[in-house]
N, C-alpha and C. Protein backbone atom coordinates (compact mmCIF):
# COMPACT_ATOMS: atom_id res chain seq x y z
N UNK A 1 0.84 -1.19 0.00
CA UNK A 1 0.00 0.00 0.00
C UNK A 1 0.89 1.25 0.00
N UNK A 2 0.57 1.93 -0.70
CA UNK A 2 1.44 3.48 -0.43
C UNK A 2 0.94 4.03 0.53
N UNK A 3 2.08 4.88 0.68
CA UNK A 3 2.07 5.72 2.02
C UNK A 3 1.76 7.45 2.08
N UNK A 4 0.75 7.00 2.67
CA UNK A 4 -0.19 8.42 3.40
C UNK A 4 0.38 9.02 3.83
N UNK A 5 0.98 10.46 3.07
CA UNK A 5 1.71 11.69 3.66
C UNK A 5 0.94 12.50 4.90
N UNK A 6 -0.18 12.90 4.28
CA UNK A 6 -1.16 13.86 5.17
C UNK A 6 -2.32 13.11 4.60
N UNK A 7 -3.17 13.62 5.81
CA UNK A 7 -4.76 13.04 6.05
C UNK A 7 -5.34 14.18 7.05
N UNK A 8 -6.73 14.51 6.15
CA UNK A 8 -7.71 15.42 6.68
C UNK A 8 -8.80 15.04 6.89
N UNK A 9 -9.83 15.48 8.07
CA UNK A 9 -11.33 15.14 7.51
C UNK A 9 -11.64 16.23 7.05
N UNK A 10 -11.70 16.99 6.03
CA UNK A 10 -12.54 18.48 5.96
C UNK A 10 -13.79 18.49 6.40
N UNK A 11 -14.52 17.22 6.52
CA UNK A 11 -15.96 17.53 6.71
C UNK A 11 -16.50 16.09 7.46
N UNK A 12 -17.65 15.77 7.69
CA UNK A 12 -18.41 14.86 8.41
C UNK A 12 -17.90 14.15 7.30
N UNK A 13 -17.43 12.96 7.56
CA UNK A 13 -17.89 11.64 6.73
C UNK A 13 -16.70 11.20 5.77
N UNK A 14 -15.78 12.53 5.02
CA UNK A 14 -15.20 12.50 4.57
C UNK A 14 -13.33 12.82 4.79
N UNK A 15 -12.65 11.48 4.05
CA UNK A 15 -11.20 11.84 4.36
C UNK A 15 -10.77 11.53 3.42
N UNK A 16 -9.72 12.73 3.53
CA UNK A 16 -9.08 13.45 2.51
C UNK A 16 -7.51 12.90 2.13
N UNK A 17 -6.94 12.47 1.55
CA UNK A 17 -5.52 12.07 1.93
C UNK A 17 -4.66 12.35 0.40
N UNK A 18 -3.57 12.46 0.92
CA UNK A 18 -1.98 12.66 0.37
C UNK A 18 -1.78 11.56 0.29
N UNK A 19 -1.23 11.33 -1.10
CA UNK A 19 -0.86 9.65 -1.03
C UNK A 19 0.55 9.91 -1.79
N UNK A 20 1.66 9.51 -1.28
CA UNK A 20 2.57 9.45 -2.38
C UNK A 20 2.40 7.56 -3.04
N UNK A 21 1.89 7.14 -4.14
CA UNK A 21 2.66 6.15 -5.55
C UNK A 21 1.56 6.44 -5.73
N UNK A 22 1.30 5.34 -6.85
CA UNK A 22 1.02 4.73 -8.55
C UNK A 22 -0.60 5.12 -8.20
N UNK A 23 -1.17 5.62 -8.61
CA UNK A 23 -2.54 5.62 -9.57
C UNK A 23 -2.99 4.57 -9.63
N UNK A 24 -2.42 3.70 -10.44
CA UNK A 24 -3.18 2.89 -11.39
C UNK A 24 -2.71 1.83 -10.38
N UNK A 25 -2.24 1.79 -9.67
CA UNK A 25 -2.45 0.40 -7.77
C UNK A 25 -3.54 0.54 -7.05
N UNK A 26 -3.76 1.83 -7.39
CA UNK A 26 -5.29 2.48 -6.51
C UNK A 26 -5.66 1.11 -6.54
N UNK A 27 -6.65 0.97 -4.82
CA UNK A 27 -7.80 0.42 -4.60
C UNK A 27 -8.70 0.84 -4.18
N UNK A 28 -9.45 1.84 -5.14
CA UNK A 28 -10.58 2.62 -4.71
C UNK A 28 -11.58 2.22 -5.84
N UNK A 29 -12.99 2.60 -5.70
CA UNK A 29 -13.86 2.49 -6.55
C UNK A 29 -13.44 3.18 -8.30
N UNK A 30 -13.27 4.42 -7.97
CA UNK A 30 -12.91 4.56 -9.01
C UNK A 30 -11.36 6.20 -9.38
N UNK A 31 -10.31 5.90 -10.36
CA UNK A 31 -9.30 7.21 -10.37
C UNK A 31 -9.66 7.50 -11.62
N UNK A 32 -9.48 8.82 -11.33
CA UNK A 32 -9.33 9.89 -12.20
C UNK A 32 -8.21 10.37 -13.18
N UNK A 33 -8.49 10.02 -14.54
CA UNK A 33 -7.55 10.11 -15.54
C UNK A 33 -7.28 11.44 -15.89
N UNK A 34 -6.20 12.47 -15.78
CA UNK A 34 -5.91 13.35 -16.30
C UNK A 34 -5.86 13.61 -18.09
N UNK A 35 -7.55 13.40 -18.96
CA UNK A 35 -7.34 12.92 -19.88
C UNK A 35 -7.51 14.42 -21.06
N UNK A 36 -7.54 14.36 -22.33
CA UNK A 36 -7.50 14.86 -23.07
C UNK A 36 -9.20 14.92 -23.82
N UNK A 37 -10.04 16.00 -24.62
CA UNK A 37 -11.04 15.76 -25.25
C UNK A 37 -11.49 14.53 -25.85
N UNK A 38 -10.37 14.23 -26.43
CA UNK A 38 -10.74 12.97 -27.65
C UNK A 38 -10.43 11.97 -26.95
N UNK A 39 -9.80 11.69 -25.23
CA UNK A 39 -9.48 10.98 -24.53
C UNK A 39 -8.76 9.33 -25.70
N UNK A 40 -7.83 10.73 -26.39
CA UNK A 40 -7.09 9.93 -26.56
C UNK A 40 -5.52 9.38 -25.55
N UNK A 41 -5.30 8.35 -25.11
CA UNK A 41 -4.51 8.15 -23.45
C UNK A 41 -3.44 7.40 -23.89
N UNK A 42 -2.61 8.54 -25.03
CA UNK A 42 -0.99 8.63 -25.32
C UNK A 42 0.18 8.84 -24.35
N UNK A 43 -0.21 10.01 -23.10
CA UNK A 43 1.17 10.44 -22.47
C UNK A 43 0.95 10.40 -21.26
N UNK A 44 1.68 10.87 -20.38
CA UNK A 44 1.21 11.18 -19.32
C UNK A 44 0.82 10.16 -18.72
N UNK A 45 -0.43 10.70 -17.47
CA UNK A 45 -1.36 9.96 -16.63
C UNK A 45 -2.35 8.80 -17.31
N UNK A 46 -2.58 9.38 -18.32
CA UNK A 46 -3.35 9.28 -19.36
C UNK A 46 -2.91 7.55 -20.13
N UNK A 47 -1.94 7.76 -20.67
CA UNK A 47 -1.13 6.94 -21.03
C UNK A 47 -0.61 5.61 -20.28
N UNK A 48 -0.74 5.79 -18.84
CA UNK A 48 -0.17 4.90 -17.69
C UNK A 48 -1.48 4.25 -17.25
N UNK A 49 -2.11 4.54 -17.45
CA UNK A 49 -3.38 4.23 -17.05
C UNK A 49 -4.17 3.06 -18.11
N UNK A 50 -3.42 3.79 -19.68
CA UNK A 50 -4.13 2.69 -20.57
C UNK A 50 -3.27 1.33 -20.72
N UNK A 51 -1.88 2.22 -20.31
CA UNK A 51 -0.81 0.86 -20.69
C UNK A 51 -1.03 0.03 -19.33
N UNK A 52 -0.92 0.05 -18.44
CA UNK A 52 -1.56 -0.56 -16.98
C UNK A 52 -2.91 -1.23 -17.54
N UNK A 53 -3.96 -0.85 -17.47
CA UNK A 53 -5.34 -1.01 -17.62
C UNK A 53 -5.54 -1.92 -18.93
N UNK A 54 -4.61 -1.58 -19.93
CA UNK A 54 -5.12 -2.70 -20.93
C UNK A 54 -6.28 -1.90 -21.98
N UNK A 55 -5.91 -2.16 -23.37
CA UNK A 55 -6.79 -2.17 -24.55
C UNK A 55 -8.12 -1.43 -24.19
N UNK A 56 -8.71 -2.10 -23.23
CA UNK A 56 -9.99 -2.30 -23.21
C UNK A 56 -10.57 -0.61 -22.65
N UNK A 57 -9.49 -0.39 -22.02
CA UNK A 57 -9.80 1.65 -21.76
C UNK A 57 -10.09 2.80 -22.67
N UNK A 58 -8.96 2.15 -23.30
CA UNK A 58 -9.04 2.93 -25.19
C UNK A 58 -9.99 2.49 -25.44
N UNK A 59 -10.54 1.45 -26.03
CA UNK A 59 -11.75 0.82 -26.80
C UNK A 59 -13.13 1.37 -26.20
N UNK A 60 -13.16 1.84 -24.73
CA UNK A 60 -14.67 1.91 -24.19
C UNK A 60 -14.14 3.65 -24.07
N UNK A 61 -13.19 4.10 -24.03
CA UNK A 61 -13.11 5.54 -24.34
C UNK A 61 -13.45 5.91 -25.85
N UNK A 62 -12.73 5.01 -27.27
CA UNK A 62 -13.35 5.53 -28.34
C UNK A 62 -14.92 5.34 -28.06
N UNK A 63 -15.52 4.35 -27.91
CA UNK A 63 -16.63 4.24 -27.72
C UNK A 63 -18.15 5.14 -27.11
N UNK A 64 -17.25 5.71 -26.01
CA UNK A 64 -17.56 6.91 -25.36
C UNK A 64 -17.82 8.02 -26.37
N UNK A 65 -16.25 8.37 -27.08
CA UNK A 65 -16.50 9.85 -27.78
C UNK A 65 -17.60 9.72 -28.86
N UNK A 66 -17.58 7.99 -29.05
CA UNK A 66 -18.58 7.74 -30.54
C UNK A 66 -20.18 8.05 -30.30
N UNK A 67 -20.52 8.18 -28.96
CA UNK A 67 -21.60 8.01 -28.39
C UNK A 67 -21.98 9.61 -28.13
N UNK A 68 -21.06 10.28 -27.47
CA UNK A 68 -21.41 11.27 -26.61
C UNK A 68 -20.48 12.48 -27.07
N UNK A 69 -19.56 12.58 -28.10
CA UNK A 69 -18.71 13.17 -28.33
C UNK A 69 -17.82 13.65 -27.70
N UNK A 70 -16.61 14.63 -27.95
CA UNK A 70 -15.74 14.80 -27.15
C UNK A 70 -16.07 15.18 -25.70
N UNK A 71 -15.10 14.75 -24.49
CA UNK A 71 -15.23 15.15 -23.31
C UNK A 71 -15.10 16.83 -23.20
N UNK A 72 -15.20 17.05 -22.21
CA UNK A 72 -14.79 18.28 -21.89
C UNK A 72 -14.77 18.85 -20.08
N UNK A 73 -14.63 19.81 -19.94
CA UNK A 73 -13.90 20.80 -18.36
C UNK A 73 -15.59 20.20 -17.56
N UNK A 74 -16.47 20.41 -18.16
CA UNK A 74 -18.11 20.03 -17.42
C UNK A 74 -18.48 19.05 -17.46
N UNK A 75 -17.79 17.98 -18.79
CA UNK A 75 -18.45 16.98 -19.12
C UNK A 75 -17.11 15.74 -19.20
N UNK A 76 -16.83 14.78 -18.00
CA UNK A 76 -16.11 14.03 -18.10
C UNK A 76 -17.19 12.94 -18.96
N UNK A 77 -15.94 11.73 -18.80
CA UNK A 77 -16.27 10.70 -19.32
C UNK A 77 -16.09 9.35 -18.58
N UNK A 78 -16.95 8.39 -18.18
CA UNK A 78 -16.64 7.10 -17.48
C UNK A 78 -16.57 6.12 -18.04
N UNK A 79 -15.48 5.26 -17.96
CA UNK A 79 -15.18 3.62 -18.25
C UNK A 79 -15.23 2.75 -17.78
N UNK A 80 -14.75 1.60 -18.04
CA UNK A 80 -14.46 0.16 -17.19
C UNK A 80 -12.86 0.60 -16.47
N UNK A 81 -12.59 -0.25 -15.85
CA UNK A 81 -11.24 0.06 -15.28
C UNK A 81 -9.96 -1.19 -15.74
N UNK A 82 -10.42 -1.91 -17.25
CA UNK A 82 -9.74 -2.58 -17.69
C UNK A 82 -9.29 -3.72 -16.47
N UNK A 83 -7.68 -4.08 -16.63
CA UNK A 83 -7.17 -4.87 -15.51
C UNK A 83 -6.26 -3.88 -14.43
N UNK A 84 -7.22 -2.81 -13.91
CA UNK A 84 -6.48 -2.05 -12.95
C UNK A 84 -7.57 -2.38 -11.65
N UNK A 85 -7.06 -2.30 -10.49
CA UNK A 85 -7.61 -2.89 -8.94
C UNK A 85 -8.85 -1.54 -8.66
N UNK A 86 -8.93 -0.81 -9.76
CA UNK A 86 -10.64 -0.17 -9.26
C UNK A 86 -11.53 -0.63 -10.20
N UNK A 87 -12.61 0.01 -9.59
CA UNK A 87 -13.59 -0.41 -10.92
C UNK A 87 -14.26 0.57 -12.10
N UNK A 88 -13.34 1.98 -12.25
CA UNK A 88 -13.97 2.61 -13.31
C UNK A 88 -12.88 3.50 -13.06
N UNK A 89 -12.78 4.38 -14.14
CA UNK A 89 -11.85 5.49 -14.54
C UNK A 89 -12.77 6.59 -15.17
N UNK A 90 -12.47 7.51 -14.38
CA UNK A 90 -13.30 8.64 -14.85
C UNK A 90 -12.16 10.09 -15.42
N UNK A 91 -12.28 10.22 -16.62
CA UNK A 91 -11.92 11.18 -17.45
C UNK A 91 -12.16 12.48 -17.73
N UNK A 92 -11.24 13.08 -16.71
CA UNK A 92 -11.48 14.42 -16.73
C UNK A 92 -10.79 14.86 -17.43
N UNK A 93 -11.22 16.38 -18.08
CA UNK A 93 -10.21 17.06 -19.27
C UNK A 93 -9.87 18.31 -18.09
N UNK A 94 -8.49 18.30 -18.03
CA UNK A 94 -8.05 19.22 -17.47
C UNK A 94 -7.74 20.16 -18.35
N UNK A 95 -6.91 21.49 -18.06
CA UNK A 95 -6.64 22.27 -19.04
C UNK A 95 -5.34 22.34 -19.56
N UNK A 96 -4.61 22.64 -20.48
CA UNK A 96 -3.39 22.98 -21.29
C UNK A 96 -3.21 24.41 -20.91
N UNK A 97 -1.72 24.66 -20.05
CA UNK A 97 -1.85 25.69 -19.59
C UNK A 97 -1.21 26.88 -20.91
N UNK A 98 -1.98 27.91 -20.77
CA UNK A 98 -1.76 28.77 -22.08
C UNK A 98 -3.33 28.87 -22.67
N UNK A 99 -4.30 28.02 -22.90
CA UNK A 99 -5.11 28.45 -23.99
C UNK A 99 -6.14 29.12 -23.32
N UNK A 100 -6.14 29.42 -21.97
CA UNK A 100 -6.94 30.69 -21.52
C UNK A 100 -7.90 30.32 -20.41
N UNK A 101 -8.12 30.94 -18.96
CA UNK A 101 -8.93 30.81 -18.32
C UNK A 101 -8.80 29.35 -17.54
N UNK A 102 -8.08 29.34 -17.52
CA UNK A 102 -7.15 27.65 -16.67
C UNK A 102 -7.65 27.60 -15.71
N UNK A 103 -7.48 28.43 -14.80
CA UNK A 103 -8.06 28.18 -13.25
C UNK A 103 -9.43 27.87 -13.11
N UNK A 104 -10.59 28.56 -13.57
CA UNK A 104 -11.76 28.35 -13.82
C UNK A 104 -11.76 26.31 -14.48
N UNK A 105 -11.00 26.29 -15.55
CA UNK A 105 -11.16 25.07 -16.26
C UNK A 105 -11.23 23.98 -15.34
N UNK A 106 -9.86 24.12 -14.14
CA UNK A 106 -9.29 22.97 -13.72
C UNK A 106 -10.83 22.79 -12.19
N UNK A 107 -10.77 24.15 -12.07
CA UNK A 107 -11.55 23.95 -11.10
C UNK A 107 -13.29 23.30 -11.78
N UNK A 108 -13.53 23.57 -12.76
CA UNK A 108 -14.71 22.54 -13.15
C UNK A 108 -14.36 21.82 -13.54
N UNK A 109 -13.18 20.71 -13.59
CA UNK A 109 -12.79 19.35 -14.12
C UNK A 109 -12.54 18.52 -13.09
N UNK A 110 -12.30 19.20 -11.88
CA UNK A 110 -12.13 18.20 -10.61
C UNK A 110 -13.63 18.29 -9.88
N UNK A 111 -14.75 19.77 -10.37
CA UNK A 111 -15.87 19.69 -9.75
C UNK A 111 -16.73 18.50 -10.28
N UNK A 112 -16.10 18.69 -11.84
CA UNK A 112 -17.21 17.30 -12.19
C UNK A 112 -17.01 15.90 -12.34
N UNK A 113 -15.39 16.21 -12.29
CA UNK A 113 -15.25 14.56 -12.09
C UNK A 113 -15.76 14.15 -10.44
N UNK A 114 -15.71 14.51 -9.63
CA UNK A 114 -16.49 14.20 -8.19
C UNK A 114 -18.04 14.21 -8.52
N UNK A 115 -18.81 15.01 -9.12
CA UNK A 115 -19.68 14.74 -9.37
C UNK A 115 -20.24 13.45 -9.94
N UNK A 116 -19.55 12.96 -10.92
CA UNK A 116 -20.09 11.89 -11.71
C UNK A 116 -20.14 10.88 -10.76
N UNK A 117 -18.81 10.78 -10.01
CA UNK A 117 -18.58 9.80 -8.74
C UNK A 117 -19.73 9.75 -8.09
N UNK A 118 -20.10 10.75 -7.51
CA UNK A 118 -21.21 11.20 -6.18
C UNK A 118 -22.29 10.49 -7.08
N UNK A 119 -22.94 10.79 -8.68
CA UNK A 119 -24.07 10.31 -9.14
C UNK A 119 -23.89 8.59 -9.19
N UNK A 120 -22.82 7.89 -9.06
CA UNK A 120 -22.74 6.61 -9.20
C UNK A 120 -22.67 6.14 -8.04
N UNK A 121 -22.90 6.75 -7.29
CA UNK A 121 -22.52 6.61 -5.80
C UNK A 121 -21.36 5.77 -5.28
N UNK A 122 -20.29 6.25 -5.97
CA UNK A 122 -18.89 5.84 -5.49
C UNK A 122 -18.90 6.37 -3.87
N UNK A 123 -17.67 5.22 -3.58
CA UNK A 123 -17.51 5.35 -1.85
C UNK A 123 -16.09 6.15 -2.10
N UNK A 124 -14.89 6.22 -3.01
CA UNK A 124 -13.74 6.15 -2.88
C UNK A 124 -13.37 6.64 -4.19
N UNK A 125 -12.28 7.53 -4.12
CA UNK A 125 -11.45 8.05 -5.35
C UNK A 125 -10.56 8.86 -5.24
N UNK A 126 -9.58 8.78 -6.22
CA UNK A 126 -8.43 8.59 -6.30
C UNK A 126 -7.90 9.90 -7.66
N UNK A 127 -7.46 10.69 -7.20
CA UNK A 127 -7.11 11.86 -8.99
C UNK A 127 -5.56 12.28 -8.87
N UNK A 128 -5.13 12.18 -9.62
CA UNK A 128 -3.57 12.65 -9.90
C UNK A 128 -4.14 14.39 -9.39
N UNK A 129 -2.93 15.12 -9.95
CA UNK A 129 -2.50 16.60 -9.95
C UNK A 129 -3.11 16.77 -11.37
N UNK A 130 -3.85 17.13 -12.00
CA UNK A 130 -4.62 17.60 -13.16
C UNK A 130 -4.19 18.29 -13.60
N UNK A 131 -3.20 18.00 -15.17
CA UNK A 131 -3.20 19.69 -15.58
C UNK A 131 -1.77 19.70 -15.29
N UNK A 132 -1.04 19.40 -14.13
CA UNK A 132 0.64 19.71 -13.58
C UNK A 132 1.73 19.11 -14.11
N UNK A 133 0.98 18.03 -15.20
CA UNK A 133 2.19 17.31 -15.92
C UNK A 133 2.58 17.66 -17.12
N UNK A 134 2.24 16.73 -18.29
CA UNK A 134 2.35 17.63 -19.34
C UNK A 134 1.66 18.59 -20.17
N UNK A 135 0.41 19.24 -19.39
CA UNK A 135 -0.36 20.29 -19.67
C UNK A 135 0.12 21.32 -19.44
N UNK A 136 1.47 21.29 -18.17
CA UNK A 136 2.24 22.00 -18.03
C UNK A 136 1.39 23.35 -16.88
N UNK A 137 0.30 23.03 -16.21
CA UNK A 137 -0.12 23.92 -14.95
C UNK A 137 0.85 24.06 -14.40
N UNK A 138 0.86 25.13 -13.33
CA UNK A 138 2.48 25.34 -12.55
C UNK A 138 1.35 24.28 -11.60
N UNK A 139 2.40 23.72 -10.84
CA UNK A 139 2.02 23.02 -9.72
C UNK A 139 1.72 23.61 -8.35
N UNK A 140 2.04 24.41 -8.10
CA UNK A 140 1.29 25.12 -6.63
C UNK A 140 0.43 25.90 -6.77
N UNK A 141 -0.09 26.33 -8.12
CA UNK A 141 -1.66 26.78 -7.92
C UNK A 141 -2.01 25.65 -8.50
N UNK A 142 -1.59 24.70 -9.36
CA UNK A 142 -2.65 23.46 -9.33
C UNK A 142 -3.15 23.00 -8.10
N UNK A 143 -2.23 22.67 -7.14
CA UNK A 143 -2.33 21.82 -5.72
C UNK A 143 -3.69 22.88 -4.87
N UNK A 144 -3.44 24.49 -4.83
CA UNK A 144 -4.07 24.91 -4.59
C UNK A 144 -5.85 24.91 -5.04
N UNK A 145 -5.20 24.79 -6.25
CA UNK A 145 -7.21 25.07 -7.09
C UNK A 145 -7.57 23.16 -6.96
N UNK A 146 -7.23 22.74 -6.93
CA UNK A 146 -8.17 21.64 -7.10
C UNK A 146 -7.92 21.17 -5.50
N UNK A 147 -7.16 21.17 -4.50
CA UNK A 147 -7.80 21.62 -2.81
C UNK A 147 -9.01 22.32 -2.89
N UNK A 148 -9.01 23.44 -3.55
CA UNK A 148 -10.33 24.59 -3.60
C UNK A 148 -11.32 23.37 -4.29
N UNK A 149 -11.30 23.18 -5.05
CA UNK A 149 -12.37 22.67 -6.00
C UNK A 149 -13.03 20.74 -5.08
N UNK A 150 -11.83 20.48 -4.25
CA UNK A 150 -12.33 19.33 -3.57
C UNK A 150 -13.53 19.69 -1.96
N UNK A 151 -12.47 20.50 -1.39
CA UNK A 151 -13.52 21.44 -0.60
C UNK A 151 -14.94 22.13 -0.78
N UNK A 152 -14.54 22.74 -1.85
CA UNK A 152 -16.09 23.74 -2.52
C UNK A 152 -17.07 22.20 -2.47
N UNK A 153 -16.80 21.26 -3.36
CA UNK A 153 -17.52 19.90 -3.40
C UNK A 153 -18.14 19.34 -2.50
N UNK A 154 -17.68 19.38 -1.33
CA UNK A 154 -17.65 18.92 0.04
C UNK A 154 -18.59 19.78 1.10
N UNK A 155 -18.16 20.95 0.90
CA UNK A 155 -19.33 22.15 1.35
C UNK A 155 -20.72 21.95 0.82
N UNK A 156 -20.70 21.68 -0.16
CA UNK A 156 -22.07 21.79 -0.96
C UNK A 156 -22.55 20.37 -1.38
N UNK A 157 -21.88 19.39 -0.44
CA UNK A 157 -22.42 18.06 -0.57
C UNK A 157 -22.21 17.67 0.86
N UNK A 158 -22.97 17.68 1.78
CA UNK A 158 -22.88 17.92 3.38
C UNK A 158 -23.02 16.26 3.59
N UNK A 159 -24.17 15.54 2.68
CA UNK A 159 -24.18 13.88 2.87
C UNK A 159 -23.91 13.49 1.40
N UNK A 160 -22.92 12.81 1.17
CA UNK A 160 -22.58 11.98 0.13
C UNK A 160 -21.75 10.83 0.21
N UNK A 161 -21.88 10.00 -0.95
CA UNK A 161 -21.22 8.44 -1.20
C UNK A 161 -19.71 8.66 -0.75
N UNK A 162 -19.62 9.66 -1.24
CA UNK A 162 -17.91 9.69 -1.58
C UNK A 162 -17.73 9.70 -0.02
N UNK A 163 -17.31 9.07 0.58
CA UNK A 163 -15.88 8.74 1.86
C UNK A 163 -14.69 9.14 2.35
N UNK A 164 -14.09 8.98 0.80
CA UNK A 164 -12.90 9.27 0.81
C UNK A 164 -12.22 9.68 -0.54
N UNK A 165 -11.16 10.73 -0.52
CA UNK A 165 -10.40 11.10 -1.91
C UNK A 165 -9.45 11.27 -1.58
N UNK A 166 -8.94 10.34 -2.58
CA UNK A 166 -6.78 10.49 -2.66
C UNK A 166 -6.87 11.19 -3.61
N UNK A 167 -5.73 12.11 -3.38
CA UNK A 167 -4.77 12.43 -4.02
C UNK A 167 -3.32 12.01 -4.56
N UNK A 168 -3.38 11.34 -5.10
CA UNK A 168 -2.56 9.88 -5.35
C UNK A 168 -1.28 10.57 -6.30
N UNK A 169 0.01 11.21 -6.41
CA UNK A 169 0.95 11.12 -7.14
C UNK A 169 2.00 10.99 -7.04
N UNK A 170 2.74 10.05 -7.75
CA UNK A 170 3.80 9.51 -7.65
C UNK A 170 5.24 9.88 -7.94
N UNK A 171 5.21 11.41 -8.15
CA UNK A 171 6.90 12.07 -8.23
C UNK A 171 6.51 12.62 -6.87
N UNK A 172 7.85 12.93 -6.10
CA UNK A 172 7.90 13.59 -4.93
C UNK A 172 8.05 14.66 -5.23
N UNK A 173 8.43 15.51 -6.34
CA UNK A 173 7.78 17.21 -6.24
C UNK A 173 6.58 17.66 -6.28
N UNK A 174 5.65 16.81 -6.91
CA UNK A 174 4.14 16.86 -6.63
C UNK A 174 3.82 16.85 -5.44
N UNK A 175 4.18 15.67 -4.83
CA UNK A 175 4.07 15.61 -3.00
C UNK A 175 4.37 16.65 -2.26
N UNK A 176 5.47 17.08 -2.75
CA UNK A 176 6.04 18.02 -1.22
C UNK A 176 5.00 19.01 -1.93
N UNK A 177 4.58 19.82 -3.25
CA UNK A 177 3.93 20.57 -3.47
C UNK A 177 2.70 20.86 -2.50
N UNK A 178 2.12 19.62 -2.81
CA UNK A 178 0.79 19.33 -2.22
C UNK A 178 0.59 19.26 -0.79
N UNK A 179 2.28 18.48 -0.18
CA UNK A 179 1.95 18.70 1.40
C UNK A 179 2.19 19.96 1.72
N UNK A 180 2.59 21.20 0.86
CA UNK A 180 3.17 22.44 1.50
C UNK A 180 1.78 22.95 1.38
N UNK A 181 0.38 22.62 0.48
CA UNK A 181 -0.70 23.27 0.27
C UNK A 181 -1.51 22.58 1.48
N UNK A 182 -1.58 21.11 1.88
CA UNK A 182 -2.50 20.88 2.86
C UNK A 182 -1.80 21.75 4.50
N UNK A 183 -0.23 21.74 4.64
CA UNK A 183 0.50 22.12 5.51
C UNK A 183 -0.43 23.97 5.60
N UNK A 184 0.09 24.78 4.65
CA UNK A 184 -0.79 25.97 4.73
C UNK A 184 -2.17 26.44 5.16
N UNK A 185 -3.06 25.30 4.83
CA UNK A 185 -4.47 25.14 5.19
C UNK A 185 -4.92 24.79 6.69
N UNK A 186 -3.98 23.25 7.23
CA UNK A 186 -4.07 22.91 7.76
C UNK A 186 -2.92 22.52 8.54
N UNK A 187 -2.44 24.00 9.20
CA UNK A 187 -1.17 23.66 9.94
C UNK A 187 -1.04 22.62 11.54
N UNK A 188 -1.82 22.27 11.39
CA UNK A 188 -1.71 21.08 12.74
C UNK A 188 -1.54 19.80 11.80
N UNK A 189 -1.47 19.86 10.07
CA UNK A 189 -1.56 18.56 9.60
C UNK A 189 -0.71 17.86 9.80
N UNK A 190 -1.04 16.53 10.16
CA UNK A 190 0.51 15.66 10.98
C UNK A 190 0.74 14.25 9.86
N UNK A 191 1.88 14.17 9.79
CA UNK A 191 2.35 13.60 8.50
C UNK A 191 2.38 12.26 9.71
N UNK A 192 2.25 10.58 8.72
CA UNK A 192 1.99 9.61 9.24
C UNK A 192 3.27 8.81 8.81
C-alpha cells in the first residue's frame, strides 16, 4: 500500500488524503484520468493508465466519444477500469496551460469529475494533480485550485457516497507541493 503523507477530515464523513505512488495500484472504486477531449490516453497519466489497464480503456473511451462526443472541463467521461484494482476510470479534461482561463477550467474538471462519482454513488477516489504534468499547470496553484475545488464539493455536498479522496501522485515534487498546500491550510496537519 502506499504511504499516506497527510490526512484530513474536511468535513463529516469525509477523508481526505496525500498519497505518495502509482494511480493505477489504486484500490478505490474509481481514479481519475488526467485525460484529453478525444481521450485519446498517449502520455502522461493518461497513457499509464491505458498501458496498466489494458486495450480495453481505449476501446470503451473511443466508444464513449462515438456516443457522446468529445469530453470536456463540465463533461467528463466514465469507463471500465480494464485490468487495474478499481472499478472505473473517470476522465477528466483538465486544461493545457496557455489556452486561456485555466483556473476556472481545472476547477470545473475536478468539480465534475467528483460529481459523476457522487451520481454513481462511489464510496472512494483517487485523482492525480490535473493539468501539472504535461499540460504543463504550474504546480502550486494546481495543488491549490483543485484543494479549492475538492472542498467547494464537500461544502455543498454535506451527505454523500464519496468517503474518501486520494490524491494519489507519484513524483515527490508533486508531494512536497501538495503537502506544502494541505501544511498551509491545515497547519496542525501531521504527517503519518
Amino acid at each position: 500500500m502506499s504511504p499516506v503523507i497527510v490526512e484530513q477530515r474536511p468535513s463529516a464523513g469525509l477523508i481526505l488524503r496525500l498519497v505518495h505512488g502509482d494511480l493505477t495500484e489504486e484500490r478505490v472504486d474509481a481514479i481519475v484520468n488526467a485525460a484529453n477531449a478525444q481521450l485519446a490516453h498517449g502520455g502522461g497519466v493518461a497513457g499509464a493508465i491505458a498501458l496498466r489497464g489494458g486495450e480495453a480503456i481505449q476501446s470503451e473511451s473511443d466508444d464513449w466519444v462515438r456516443a457522446n462526443g468529445l469530453a470536456s472541463h463540465e463533461r467528463p467521461a466514465i469507463t471500465g477500469a480494464g485490468r487495474l484494482p478499481c472499478r472505473y476510470v473517470i476522465h477528466a479534461v483538465g486544461p493545457v496551460w496557455g489556452e486561456g482561463d485555466e483556473d476556472a477550467k481545472l476547477r470545473q474538471a475536478v468539480l465534475a469529475a467528483l460529481r459523476l462519482a457522487e451520481e454513481k454513488g462511489l464510496r472512494s477516489v483517487a485523482l492525480p494533480a490535473i493539468s501539472t504534468g504535461i499540460f504543463g499547470f504550474p504546480k502550486a496553484r494546481g495543488a491549490r485550485l483543485i484543494l479549492d475545488a475538492i472542498l467547494e464539493f464537500a461544502s455543498t455536498h454535506p451527505v454523500m457516497s464519496i468517503g474518501e479522496i486520494r490524491i494519489t501522485l507519484i513524483d515527490q515534487a508533486s508531494v512536497s507541493v501538495f503537502a506544502e498546500e494541505f501544511e498551509r491550510r491545515w497547519p496542525t496537519a501531521s504527517s503519518e
